[in-house]
Protein backbone atom coordinates (compact mmCIF):
# COMPACT_ATOMS: atom_id res chain seq x y z
CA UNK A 1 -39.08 -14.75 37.24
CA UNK A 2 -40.25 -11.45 38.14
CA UNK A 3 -43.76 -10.44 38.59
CA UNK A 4 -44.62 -7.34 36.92
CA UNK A 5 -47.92 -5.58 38.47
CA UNK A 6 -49.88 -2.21 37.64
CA UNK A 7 -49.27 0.20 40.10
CA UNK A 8 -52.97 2.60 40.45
CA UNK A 9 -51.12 5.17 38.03
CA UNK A 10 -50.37 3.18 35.79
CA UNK A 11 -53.91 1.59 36.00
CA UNK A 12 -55.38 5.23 35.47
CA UNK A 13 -52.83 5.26 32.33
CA UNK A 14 -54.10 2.63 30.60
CA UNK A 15 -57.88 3.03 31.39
CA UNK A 16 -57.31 6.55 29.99
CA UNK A 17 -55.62 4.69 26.77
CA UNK A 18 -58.40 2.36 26.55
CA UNK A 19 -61.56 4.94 26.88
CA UNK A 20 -59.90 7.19 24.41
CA UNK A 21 -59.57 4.49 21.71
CA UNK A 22 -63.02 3.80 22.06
CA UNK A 23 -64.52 7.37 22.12
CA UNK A 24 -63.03 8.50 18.58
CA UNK A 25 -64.18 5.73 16.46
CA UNK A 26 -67.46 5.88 18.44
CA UNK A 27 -67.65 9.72 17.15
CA UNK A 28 -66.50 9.00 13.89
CA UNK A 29 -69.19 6.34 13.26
CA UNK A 30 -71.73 8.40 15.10
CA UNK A 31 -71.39 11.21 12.32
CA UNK A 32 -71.78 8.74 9.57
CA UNK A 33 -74.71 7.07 11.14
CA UNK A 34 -76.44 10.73 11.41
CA UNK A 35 -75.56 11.79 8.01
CA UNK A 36 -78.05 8.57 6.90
CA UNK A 37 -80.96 9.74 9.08
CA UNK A 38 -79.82 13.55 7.64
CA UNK A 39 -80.08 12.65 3.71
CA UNK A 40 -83.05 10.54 4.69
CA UNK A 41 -85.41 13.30 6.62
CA UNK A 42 -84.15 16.11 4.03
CA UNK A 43 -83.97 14.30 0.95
CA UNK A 44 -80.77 14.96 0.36
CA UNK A 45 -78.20 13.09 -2.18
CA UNK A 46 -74.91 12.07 -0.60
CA UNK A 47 -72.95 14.36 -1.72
CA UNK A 48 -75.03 17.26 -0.42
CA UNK A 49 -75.23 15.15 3.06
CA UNK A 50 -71.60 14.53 3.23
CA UNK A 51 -71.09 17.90 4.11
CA UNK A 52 -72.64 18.14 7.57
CA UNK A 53 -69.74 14.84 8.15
CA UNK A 54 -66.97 17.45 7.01
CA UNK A 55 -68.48 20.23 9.03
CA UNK A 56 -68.15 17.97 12.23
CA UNK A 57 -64.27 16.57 11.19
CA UNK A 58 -63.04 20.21 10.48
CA UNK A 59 -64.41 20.89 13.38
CA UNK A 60 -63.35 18.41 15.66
CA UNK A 61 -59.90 19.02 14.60
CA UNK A 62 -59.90 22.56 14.97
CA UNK A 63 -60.40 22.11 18.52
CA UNK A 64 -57.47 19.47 19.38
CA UNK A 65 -54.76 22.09 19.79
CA UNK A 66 -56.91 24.64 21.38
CA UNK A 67 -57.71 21.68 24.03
CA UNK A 68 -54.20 20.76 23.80
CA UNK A 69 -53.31 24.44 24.51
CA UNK A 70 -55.72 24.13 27.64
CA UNK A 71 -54.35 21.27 29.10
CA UNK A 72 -50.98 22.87 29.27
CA UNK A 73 -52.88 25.59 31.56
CA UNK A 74 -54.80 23.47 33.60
CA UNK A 75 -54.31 20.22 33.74
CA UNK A 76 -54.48 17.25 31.39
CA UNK A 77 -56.50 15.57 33.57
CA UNK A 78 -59.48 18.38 34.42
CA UNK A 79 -59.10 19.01 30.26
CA UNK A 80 -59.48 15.22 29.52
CA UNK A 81 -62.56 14.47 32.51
CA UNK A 82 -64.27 17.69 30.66
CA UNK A 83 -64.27 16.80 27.92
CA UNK A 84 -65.44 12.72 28.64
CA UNK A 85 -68.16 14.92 31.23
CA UNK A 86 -69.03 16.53 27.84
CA UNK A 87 -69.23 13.72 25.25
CA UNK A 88 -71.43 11.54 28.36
CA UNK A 89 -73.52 14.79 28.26
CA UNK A 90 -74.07 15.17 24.56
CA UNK A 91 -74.28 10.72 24.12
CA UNK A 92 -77.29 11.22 26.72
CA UNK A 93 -78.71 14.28 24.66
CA UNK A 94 -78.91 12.37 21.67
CA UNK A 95 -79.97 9.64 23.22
CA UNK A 96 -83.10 10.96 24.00
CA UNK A 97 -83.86 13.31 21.21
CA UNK A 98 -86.28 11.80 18.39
């Protein structure tokens, strides 16, 4: 039998794999979780609420190909460490923000 081992690249690979598939649900929930404390502080009914959760999806989508479109420019890796530099950024933000 042969003994298959991760070679560092493929190590960065699959770390990159594994942070991504944690970071979209994460901001998926996130949204939902703010739309409560939204309807809550504003007195909003769902409905009215759900639309700040829309807001964020359109726009979250909206700016895949244009990153997509970046990272054919410069890099997939500087695009991808931005934008995880950016979501650590804004996690911290909000964080600390009553």
């Amino acid at each position: 039998m042969s003994e298959d081992r991760l070679n560092r690249s493929d190590l960065h690979v699959l770390l990159t794999v594994c942070l991504s598939m944690f970071i979209i649900p994460l901001t998926i929930t996130s949204s939902s979780i703010l739309n409560l404390s939204i309807m809550k502080d504003y007195s909003l009914e769902y409905q009215k609420a759900q639309w700040f959760i829309n807001i964020f999806m359109v726009m979250y989508a909206a700016f895949l190909p244009i990153t997509g479109s970046m990272s054919d420019y410069i890099g997939k890796k500087n695009v991808f460490l931005f934008g995880l530099l950016m979501f650590a950024i804004s996690f911290m933000i909000g964080g600390l923000v009553n």
